[in-house]
PDB file of N, CA and C in Angstrom:
ATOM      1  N   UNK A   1       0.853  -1.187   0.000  1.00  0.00           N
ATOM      2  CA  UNK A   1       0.000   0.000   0.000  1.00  0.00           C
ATOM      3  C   UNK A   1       0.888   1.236   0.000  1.00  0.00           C
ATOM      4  N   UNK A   2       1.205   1.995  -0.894  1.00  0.00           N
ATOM      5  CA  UNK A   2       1.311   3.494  -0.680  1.00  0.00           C
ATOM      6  C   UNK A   2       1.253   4.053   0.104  1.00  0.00           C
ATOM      7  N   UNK A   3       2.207   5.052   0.534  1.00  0.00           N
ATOM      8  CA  UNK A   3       2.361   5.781   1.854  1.00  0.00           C
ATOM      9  C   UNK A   3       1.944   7.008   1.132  1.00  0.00           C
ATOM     10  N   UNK A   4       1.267   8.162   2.519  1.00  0.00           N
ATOM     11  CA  UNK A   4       0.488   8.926   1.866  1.00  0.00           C
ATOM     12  C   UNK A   4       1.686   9.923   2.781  1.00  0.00           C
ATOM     13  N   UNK A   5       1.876  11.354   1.735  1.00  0.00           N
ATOM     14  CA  UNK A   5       2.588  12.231   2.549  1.00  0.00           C
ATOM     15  C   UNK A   5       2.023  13.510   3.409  1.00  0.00           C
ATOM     16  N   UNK A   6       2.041  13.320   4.650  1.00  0.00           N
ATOM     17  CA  UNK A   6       0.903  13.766   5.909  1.00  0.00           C
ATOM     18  C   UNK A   6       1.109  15.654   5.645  1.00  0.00           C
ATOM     19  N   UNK A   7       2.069  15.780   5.485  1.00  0.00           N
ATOM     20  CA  UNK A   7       2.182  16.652   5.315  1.00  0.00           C
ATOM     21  C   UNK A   7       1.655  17.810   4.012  1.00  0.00           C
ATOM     22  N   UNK A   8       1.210  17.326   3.578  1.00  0.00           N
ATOM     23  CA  UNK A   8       0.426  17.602   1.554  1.00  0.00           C
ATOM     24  C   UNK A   8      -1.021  17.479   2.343  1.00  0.00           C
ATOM     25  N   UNK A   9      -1.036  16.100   2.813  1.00  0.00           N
ATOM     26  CA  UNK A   9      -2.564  16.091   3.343  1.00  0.00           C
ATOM     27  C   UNK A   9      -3.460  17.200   4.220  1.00  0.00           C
ATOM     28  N   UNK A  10      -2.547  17.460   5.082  1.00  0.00           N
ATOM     29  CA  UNK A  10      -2.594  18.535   6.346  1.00  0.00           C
ATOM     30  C   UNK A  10      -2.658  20.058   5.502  1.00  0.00           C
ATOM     31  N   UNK A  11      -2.390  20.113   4.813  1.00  0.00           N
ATOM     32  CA  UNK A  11      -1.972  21.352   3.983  1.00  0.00           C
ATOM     33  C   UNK A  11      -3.194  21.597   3.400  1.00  0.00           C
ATOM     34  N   UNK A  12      -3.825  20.325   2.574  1.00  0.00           N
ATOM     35  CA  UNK A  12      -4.937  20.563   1.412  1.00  0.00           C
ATOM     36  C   UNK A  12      -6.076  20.579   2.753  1.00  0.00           C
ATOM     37  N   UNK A  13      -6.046  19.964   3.905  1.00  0.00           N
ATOM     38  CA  UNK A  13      -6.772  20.445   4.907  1.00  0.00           C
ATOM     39  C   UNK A  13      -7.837  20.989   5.777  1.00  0.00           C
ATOM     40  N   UNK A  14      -6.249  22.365   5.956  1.00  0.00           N
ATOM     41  CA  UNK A  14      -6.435  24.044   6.416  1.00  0.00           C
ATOM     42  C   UNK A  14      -6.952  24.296   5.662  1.00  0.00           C
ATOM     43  N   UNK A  15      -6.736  24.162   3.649  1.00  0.00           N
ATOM     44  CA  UNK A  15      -7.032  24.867   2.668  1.00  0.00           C
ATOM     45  C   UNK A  15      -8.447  24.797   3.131  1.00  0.00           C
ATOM     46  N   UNK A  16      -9.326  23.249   2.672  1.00  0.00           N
ATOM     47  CA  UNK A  16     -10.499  23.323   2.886  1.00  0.00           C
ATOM     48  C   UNK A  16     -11.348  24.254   4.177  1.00  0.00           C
ATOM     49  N   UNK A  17     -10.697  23.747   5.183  1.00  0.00           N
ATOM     50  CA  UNK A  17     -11.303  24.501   6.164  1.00  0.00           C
ATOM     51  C   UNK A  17     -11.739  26.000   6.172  1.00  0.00           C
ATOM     52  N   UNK A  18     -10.698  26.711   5.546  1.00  0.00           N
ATOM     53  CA  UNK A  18     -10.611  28.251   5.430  1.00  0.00           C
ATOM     54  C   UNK A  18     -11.574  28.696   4.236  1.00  0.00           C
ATOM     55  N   UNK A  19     -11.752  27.582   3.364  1.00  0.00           N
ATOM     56  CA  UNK A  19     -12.522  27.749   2.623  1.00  0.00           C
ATOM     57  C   UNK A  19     -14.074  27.231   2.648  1.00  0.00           C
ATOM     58  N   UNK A  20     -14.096  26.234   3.592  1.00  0.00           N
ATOM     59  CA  UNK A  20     -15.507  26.256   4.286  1.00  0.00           C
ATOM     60  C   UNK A  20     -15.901  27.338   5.001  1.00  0.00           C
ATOM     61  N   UNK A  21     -15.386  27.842   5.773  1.00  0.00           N
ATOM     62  CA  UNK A  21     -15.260  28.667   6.304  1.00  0.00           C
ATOM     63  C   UNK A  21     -16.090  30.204   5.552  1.00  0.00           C
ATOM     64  N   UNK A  22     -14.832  30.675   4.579  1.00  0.00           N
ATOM     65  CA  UNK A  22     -15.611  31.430   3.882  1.00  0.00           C
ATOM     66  C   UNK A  22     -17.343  31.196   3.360  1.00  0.00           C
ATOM     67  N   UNK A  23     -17.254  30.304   2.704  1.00  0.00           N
ATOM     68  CA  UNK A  23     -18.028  29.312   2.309  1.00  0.00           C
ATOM     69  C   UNK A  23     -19.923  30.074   3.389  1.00  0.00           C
ATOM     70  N   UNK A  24     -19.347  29.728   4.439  1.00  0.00           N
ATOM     71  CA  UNK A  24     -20.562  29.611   5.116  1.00  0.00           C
ATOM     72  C   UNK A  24     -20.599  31.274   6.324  1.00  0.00           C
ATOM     73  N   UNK A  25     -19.545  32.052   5.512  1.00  0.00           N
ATOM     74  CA  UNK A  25     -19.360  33.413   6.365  1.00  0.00           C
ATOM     75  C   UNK A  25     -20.683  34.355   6.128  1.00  0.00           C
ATOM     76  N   UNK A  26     -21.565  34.131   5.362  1.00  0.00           N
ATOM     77  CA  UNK A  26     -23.128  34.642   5.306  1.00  0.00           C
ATOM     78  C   UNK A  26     -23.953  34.474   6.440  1.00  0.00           C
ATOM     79  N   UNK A  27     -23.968  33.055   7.113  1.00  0.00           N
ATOM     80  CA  UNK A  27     -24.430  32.618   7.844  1.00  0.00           C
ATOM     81  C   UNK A  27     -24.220  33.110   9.518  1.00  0.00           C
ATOM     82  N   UNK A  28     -23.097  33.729   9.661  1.00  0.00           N
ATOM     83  CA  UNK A  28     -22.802  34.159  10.788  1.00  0.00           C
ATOM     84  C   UNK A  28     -22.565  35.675  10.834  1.00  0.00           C
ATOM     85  N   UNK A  29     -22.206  36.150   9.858  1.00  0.00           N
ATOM     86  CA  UNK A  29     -22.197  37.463   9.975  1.00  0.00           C
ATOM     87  C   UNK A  29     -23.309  38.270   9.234  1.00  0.00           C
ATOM     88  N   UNK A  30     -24.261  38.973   9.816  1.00  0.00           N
ATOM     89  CA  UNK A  30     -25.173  39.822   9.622  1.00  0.00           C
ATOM     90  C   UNK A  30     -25.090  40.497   8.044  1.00  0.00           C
ATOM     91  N   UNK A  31     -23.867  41.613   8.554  1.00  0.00           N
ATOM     92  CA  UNK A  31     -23.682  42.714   7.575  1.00  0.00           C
ATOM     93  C   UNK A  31     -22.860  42.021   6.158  1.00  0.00           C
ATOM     94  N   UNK A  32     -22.875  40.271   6.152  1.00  0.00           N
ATOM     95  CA  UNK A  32     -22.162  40.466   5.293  1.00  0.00           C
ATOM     96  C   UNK A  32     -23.263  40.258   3.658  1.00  0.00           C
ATOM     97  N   UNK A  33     -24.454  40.584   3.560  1.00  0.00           N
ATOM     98  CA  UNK A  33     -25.234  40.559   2.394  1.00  0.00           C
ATOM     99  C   UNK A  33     -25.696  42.009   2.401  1.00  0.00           C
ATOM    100  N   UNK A  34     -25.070  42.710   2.816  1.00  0.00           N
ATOM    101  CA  UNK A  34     -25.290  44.271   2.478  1.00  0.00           C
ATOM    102  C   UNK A  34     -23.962  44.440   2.041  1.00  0.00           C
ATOM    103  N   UNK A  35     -22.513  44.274   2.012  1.00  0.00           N
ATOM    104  CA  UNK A  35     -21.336  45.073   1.354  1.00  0.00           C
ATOM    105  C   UNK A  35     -20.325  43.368   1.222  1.00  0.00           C
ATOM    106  N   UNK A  36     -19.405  43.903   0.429  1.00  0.00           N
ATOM    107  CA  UNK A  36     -18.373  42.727   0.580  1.00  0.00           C
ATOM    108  C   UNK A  36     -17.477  43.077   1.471  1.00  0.00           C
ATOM    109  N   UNK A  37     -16.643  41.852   1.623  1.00  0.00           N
ATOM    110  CA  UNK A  37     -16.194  41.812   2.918  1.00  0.00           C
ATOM    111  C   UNK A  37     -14.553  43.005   2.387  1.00  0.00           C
ATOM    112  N   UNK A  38     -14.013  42.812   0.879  1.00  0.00           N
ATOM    113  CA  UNK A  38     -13.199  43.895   0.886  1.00  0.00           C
ATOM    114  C   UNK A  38     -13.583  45.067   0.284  1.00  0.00           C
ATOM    115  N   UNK A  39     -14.467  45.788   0.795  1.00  0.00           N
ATOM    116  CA  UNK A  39     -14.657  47.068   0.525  1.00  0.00           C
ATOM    117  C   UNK A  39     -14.293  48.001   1.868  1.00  0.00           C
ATOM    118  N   UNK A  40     -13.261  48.361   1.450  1.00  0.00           N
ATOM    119  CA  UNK A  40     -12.226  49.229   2.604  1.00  0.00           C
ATOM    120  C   UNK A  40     -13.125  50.116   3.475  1.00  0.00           C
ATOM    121  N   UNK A  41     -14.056  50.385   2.885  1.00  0.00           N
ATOM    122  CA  UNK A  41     -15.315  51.581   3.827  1.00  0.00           C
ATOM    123  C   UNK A  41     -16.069  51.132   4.969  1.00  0.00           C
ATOM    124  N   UNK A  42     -16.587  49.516   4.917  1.00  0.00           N
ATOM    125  CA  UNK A  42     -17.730  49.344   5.296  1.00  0.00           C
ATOM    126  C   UNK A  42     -17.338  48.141   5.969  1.00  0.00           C
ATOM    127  N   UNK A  43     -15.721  47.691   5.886  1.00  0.00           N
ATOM    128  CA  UNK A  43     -15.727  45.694   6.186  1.00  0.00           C
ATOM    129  C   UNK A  43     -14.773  46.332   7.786  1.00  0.00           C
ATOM    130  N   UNK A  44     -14.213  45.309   8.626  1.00  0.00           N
ATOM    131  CA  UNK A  44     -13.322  45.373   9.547  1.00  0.00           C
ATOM    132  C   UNK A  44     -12.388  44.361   8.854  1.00  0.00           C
ATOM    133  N   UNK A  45     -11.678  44.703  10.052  1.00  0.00           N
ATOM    134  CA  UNK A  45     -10.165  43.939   9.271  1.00  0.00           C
ATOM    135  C   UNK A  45      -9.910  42.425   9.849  1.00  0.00           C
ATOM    136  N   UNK A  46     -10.971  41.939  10.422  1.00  0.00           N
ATOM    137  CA  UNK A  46     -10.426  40.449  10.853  1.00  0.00           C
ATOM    138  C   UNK A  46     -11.954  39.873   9.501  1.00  0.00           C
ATOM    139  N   UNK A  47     -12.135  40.332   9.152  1.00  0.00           N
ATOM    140  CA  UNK A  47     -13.659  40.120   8.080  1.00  0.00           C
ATOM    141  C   UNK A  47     -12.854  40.103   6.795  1.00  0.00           C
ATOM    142  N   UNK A  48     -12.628  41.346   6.497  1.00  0.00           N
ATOM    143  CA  UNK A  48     -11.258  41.713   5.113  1.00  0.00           C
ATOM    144  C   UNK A  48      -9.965  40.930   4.969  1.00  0.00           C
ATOM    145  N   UNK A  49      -9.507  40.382   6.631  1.00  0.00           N
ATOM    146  CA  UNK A  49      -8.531  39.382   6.444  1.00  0.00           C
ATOM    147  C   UNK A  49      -9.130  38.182   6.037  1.00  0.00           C
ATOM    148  N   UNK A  50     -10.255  37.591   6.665  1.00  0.00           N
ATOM    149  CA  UNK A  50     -10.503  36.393   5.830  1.00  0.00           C
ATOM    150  C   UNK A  50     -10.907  36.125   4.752  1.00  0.00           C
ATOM    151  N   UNK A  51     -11.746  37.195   4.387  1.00  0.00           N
ATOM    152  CA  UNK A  51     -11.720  37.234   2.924  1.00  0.00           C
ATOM    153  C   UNK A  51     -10.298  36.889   1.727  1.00  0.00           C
ATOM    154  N   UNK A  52      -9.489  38.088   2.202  1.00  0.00           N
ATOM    155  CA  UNK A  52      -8.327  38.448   1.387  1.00  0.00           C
ATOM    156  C   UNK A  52      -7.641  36.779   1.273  1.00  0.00           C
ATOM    157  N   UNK A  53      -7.611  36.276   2.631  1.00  0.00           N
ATOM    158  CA  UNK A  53      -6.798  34.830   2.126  1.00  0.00           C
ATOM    159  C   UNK A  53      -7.348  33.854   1.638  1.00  0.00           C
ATOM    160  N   UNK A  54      -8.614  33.720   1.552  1.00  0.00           N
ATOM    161  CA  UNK A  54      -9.164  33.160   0.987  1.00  0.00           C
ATOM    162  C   UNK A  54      -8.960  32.746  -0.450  1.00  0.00           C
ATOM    163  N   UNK A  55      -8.507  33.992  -1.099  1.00  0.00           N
ATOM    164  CA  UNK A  55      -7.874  33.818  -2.361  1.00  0.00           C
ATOM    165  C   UNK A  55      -6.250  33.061  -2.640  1.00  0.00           C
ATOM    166  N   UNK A  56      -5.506  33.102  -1.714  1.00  0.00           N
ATOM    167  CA  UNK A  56      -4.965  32.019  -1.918  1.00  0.00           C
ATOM    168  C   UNK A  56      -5.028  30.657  -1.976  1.00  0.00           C
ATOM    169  N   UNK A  57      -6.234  30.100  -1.835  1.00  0.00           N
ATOM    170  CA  UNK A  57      -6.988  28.911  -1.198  1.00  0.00           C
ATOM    171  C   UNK A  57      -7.055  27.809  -2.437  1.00  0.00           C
ATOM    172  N   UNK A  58      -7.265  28.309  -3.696  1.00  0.00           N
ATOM    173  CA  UNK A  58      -7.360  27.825  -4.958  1.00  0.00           C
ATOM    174  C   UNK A  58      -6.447  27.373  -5.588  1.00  0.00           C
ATOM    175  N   UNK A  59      -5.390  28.436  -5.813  1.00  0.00           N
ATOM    176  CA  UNK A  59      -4.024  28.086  -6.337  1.00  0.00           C
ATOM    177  C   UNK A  59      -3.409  27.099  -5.506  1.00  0.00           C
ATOM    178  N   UNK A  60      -3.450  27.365  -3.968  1.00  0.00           N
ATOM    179  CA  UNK A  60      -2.494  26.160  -3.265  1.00  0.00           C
ATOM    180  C   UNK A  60      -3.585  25.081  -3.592  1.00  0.00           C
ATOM    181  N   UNK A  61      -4.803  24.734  -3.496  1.00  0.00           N
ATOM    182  CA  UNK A  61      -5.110  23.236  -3.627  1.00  0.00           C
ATOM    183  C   UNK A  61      -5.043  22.587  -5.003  1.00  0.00           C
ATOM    184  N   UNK A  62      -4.680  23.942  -5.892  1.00  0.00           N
ATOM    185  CA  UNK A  62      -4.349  23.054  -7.327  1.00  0.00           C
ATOM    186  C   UNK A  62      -3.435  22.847  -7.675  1.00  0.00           C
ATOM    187  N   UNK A  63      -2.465  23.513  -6.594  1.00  0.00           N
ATOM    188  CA  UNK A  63      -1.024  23.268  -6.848  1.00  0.00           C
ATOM    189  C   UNK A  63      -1.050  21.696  -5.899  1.00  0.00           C
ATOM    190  N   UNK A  64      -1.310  21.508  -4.751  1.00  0.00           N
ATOM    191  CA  UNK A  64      -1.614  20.640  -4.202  1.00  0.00           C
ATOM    192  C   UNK A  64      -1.819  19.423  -4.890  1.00  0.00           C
ATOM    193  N   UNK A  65      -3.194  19.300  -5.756  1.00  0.00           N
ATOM    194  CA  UNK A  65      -3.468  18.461  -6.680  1.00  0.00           C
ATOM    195  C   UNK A  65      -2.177  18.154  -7.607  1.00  0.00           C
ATOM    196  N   UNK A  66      -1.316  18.972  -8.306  1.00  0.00           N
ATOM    197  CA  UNK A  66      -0.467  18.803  -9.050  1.00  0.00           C
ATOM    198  C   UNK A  66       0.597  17.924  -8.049  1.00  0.00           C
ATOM    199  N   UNK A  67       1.039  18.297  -7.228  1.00  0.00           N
ATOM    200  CA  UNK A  67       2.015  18.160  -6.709  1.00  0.00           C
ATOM    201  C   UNK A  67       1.703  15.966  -6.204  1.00  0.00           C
ATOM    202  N   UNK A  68       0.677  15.993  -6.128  1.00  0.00           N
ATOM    203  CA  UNK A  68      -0.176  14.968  -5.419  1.00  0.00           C
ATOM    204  C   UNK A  68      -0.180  13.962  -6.657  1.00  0.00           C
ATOM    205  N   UNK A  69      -0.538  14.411  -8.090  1.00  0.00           N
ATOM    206  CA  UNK A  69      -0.309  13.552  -8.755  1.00  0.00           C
ATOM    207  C   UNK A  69       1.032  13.124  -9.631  1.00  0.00           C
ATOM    208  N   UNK A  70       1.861  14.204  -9.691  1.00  0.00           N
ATOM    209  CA  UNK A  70       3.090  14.087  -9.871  1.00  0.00           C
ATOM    210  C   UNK A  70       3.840  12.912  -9.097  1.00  0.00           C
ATOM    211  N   UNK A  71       3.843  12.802  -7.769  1.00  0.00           N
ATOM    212  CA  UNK A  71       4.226  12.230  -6.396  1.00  0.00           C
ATOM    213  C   UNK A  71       3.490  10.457  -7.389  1.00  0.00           C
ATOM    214  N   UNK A  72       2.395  10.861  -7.407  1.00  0.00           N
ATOM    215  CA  UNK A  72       1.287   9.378  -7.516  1.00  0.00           C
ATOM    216  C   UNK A  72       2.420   9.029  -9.245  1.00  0.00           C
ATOM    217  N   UNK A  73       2.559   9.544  -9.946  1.00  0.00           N
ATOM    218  CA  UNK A  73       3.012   9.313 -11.412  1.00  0.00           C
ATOM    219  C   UNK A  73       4.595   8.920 -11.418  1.00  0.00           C
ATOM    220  N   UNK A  74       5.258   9.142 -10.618  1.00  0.00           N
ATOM    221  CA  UNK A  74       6.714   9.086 -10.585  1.00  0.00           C
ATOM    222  C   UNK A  74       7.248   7.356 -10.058  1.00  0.00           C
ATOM    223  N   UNK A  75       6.169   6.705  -9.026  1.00  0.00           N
ATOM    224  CA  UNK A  75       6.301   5.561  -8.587  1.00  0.00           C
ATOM    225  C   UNK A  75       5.977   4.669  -9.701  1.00  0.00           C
ATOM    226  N   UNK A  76       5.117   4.695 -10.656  1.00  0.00           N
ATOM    227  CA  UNK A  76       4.979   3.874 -11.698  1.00  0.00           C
ATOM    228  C   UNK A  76       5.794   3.715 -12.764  1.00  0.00           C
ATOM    229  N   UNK A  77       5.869   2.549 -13.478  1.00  0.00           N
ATOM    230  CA  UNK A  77       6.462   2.465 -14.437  1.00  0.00           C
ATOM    231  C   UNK A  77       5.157   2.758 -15.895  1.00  0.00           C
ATOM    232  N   UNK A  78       5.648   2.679 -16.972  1.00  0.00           N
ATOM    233  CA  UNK A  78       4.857   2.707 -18.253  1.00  0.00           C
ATOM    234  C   UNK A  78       3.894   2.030 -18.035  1.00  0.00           C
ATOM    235  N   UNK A  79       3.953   0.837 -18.104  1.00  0.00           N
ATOM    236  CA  UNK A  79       3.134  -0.622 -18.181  1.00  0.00           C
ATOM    237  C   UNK A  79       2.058  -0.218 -16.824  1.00  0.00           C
ATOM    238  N   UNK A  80       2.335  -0.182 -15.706  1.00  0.00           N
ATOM    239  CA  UNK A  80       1.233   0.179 -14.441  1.00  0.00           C
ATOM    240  C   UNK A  80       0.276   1.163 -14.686  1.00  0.00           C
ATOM    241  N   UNK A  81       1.154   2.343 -15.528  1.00  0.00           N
ATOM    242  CA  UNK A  81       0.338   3.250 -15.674  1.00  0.00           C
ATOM    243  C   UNK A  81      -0.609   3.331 -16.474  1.00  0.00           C
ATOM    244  N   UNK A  82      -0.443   2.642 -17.788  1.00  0.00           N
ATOM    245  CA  UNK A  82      -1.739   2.373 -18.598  1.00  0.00           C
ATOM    246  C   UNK A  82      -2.379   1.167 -18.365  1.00  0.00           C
ATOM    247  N   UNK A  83      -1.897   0.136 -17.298  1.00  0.00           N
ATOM    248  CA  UNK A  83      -2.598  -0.924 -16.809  1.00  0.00           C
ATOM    249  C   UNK A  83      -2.573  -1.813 -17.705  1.00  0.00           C
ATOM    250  N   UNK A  84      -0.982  -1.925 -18.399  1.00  0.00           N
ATOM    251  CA  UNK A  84      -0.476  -3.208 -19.346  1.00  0.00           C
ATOM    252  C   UNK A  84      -0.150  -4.510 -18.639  1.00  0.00           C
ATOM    253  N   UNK A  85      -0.677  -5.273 -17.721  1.00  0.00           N
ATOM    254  CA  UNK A  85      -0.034  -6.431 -17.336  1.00  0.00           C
ATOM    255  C   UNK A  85      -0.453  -7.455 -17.775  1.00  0.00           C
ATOM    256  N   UNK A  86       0.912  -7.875 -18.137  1.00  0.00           N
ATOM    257  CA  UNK A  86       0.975  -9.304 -19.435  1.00  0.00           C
ATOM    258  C   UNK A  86       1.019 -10.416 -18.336  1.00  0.00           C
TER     259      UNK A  86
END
């Protein structure tokens, strides 16, 4: 069986979490279906911070994904990988 690397796992995670998170930030905060959360006038800054990172959230889990199948593609040979066994 394949060893899984805990550390990639733990990573793609946080991602989710922060992005559930966002995800369901309607639900708990009042004011947030009257303005967005980065509009410098109207948001606070622990609201505008989660927003703002949020956008990193995408790129790392698709870099994630890449990185995840690269890792999965490098252990195989030709033949495994198109599922040639003679």
């Amino acid at each position: 069986m394949p060893r899984r690397i805990e550390s990639i796992d733990l990573l793609r995670g946080i991602v989710m979490i922060i992005m559930a998170l966002d995800h369901v930030r309607h639900f708990f905060h009042r004011d947030a279906y009257f303005f967005e959360p980065t509009d410098l006038i109207h948001t606070t800054v622990s609201l505008f911070f989660t927003r703002w990172i949020t956008h990193f959230c995408a790129p790392v889990f698709v870099f994630l994904a890449g990185v995840s199948a690269y890792l999965y593609g490098v252990k195989k040979t030709r033949r495994e990988e198109y599922g040639l066994y003679l």
